[in-house]
Protein backbone atom coordinates (compact mmCIF):
# COMPACT_ATOMS: atom_id res chain seq x y z
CA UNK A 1 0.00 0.00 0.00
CA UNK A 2 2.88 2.35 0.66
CA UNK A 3 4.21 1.51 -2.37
CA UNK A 4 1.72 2.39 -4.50
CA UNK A 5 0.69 5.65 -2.56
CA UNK A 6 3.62 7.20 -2.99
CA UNK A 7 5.10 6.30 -6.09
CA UNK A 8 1.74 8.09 -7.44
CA UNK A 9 2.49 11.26 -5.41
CA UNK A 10 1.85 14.42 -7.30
CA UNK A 11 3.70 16.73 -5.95
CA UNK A 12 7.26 14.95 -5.79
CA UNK A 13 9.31 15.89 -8.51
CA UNK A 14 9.89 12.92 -11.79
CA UNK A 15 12.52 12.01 -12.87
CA UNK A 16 12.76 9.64 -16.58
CA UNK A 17 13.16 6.40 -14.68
CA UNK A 18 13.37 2.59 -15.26
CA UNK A 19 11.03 0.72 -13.64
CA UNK A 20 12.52 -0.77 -10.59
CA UNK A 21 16.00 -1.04 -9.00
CA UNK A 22 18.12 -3.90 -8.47
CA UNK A 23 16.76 -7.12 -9.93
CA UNK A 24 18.08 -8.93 -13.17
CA UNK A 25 15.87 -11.35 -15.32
CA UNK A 26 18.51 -14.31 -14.50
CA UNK A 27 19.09 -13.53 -10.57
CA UNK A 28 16.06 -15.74 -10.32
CA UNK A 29 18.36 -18.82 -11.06
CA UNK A 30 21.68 -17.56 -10.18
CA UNK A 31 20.67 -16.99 -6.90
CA UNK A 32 18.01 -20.06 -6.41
CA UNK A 33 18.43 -22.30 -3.73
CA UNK A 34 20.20 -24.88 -5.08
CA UNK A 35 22.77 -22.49 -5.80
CA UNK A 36 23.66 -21.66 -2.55
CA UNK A 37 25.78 -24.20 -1.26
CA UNK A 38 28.04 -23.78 -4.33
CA UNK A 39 28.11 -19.52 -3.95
CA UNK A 40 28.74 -20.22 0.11
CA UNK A 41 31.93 -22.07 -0.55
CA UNK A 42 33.14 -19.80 -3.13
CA UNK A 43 32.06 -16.89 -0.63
CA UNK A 44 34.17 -18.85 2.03
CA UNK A 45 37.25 -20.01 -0.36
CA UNK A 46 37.13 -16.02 -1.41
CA UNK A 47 37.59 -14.75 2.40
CA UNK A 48 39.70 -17.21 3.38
CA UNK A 49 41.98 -15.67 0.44
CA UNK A 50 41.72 -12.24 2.03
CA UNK A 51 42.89 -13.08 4.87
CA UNK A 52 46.15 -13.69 3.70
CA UNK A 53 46.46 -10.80 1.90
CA UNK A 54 45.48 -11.98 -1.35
CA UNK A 55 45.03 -8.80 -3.93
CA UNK A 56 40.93 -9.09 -4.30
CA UNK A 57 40.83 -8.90 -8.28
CA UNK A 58 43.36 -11.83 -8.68
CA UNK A 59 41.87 -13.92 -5.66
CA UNK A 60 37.91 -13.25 -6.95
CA UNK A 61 39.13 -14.30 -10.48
CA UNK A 62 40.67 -17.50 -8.96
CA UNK A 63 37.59 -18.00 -6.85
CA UNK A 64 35.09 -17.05 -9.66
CA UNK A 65 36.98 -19.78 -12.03
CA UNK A 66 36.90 -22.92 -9.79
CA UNK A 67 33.69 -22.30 -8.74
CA UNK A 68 32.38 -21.66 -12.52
CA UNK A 69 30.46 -18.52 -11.05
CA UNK A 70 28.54 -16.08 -13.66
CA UNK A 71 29.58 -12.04 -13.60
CA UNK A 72 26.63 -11.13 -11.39
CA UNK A 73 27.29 -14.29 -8.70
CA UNK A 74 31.19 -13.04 -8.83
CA UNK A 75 29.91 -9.65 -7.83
CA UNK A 76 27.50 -10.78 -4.92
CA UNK A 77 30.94 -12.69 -3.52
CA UNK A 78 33.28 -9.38 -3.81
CA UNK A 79 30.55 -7.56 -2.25
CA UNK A 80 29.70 -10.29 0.81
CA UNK A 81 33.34 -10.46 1.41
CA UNK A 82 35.84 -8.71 3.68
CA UNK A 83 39.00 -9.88 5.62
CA UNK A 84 38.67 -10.98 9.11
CA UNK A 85 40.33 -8.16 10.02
CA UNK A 86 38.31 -5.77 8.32
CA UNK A 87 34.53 -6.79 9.53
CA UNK A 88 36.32 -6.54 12.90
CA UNK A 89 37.31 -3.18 12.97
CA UNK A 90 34.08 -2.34 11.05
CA UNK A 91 32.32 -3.71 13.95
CA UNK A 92 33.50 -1.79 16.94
CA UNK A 93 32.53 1.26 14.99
CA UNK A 94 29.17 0.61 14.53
CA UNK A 95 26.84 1.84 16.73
CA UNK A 96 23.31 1.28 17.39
CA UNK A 97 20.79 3.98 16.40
CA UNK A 98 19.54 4.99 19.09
CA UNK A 99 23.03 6.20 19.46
CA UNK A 100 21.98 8.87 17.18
CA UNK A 101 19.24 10.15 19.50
CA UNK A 102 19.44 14.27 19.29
CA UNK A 103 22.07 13.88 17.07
CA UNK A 104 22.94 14.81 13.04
CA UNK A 105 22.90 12.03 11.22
CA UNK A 106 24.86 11.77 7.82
CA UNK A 107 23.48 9.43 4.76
CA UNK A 108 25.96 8.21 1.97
CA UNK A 109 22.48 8.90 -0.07
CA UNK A 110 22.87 6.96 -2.88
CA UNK A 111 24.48 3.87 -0.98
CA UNK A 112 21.81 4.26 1.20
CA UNK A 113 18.61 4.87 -0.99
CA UNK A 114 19.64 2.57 -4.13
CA UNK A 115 19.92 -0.58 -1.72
CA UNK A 116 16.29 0.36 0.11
CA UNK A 117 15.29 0.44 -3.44
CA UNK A 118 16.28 -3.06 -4.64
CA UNK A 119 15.11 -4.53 -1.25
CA UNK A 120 11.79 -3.14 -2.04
CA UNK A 121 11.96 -4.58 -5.95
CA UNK A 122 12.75 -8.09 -4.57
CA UNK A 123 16.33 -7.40 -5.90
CA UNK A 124 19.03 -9.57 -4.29
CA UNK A 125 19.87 -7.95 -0.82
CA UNK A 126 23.28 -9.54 0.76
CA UNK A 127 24.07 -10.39 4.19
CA UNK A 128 27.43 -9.34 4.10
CA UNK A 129 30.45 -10.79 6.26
CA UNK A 130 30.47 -7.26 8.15
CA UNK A 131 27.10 -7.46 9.14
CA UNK A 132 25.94 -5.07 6.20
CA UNK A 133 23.33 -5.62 4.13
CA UNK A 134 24.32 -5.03 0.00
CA UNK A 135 22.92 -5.23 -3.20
CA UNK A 136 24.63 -5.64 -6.41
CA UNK A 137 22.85 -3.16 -8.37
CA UNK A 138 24.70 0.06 -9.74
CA UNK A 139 23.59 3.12 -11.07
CA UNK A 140 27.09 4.11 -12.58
CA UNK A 141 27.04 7.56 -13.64
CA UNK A 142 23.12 8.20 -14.25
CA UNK A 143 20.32 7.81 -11.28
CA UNK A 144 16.95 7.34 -12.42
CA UNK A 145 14.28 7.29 -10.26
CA UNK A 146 12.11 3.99 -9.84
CA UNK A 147 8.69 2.97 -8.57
CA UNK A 148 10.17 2.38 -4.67
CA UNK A 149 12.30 5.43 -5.24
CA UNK A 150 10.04 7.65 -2.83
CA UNK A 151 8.80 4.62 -0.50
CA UNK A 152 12.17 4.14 0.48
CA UNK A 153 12.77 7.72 0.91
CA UNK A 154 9.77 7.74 3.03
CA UNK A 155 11.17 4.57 5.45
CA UNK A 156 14.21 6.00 6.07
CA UNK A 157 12.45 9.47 7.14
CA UNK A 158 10.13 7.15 9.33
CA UNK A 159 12.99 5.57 11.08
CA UNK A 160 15.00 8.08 11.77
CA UNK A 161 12.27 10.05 13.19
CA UNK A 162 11.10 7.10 15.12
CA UNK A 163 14.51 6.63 16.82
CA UNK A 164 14.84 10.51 17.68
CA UNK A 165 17.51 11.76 14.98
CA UNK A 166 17.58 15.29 15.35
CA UNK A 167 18.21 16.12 11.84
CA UNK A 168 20.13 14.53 8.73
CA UNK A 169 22.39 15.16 6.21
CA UNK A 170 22.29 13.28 2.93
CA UNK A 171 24.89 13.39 0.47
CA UNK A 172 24.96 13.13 -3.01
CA UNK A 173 27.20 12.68 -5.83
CA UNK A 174 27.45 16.05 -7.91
CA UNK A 175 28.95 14.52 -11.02
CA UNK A 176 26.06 11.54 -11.02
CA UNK A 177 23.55 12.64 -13.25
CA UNK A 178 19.90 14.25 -11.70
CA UNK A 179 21.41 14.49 -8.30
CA UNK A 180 19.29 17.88 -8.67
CA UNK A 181 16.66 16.37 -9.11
CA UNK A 182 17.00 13.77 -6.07
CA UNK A 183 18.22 16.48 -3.90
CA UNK A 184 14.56 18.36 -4.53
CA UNK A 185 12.51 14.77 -4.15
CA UNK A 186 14.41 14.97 -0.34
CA UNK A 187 13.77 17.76 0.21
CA UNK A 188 9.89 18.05 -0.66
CA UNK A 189 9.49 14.26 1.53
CA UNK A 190 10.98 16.43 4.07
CA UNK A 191 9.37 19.50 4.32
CA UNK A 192 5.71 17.35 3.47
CA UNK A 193 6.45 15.27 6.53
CA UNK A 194 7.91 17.94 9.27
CA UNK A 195 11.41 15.95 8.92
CA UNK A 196 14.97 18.07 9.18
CA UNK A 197 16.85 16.91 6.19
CA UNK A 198 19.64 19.15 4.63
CA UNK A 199 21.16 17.71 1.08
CA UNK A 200 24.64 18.14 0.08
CA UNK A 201 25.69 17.53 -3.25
CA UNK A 202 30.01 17.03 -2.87
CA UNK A 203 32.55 15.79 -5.47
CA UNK A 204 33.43 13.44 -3.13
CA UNK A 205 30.89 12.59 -0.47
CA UNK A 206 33.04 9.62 0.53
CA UNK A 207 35.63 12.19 2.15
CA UNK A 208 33.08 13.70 3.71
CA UNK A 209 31.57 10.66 5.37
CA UNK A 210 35.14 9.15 6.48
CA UNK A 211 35.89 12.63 8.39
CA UNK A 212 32.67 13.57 10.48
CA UNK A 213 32.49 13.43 14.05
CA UNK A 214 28.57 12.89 13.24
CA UNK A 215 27.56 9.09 13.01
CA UNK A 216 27.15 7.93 9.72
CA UNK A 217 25.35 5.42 7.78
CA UNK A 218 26.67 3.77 4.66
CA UNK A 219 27.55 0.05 3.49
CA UNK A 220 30.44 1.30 1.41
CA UNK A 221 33.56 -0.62 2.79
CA UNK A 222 35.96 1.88 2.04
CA UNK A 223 33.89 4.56 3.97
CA UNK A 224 33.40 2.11 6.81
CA UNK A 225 37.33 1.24 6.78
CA UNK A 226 37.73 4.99 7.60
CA UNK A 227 34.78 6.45 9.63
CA UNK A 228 34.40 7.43 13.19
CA UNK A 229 31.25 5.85 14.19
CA UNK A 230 28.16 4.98 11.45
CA UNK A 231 24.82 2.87 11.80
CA UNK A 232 23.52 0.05 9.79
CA UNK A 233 20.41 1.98 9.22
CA UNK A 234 19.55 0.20 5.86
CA UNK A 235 19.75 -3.05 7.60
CA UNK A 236 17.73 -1.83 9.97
CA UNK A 237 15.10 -0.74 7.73
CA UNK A 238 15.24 -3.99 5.35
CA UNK A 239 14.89 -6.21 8.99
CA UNK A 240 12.13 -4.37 10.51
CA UNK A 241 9.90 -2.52 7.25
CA UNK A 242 10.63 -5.33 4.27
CA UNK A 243 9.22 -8.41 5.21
CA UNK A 244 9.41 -9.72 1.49
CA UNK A 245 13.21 -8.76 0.82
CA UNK A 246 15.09 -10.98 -1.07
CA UNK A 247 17.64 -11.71 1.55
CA UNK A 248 21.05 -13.91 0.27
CA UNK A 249 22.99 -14.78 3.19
CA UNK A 250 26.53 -16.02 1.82
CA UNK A 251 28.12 -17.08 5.79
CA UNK A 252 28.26 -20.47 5.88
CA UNK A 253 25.59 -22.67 7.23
């Protein structure tokens, strides 16, 4: 129902748009169930490689190979895996939410939205080794908005306000195409709901992110790697607000 009320919504700006974010016409069978076992040891053989310093192009090649893996099941491993090391120190930054209580919040916006997006689509959503949740969707250069474009918008407004956030602070890519126009689509959510939302539109939100005192939230390992403190808000939201997601958990059973 939230779906369709708000992807109607008149007064939110459009944007040309595909349909939906995140799902491929083959993930149905790359991802099926009798695939798992075989993408869980490759996910396994993969870390097990990191953590002993293995370069990540050369070891995901070797991986991909044995395992006979197609492009889009070699990019669900690269994004489930990590070093041991890594999720580690990954982990004692994060911090729980309500953490953020009367606080600013800062959103790596497009890391944030586009994976709220597949979830909603029935995309593939990843339960990575760090505890994050992924998606291997991209929008390259270009964003277009899609059909859950504004619902998730409208659940991560609805959680942060739930938890207390003070305000937040999304950023966007300036060189991706119609960050404009996503930047006005926040804003209007925001001002129709009563929510504190500032948008930034940086060169380089990444730097931005990794050099905040502010908790952050993002999925972007390299972010993570060098952050003070951030939130697994999309998680969050996919856990608690999208029963139907199309969860892939890649651990080992």
């Amino acid at each position: 129902m939230l779906l369709a009320a708000l992807s109607d919504s008149s007064n939110i700006v459009t944007m040309s748009a595909q349909t939906h974010r995140g799902a491929a016409s083959e993930d149905h069978l790359l991802f099926a169930t009798d695939e798992l076992a075989k993408l869980r040891a490759a996910a396994a053989d993969f870390c097990w490689l990191l953590d002993r310093d293995y370069a990540p192009n050369s070891a995901l090649e070797l991986v991909g190979n044995r395992f006979s893996l197609a492009a889009r099941q070699r990019m669900a491993i690269s994004r489930h895996a990590c070093s041991a090391t890594e999720a580690e120190r990954r982990g004692k930054r994060c911090v729980a939410l309500s953490e953020a209580r009367g606080r600013e919040l800062w959103i790596d916006g497009y890391n944030v939205l586009t994976l709220i997006e597949s979830a909603l689509s029935g995309g593939v959503v990843l339960i990575c080794r760090d505890g994050c949740c992924r998606d291997i969707a991209g929008i390259h250069r270009r964003y277009r908005k899609v059909s859950e474009t504004m619902p998730a918008l409208q659940l991560v407004g609805e959680t942060l306000a739930a938890a207390g956030v003070e305000s937040c602070r999304w950023w966007l890519d300036k060189p991706v195409s119609n960050s404009g126009r996503l930047k006005t689509a926040i804003s209007e959510i925001a001002a129709a709901n009563r929510w504190k939302m500032e948008v930034e539109l940086a060169f380089s939100p990444d730097y931005e992110l990794s050099h905040t005192e502010n908790p952050i939230a993002t999925s972007d390992g390299i972010v993570l790697d060098r952050c003070r403190t951030w939130v697994n808000l999309a998680r969050q939201i996919i856990s608690q607000r999208v029963p139907d997601a199309n969860i892939v958990d890649l651990a080992p059973q």
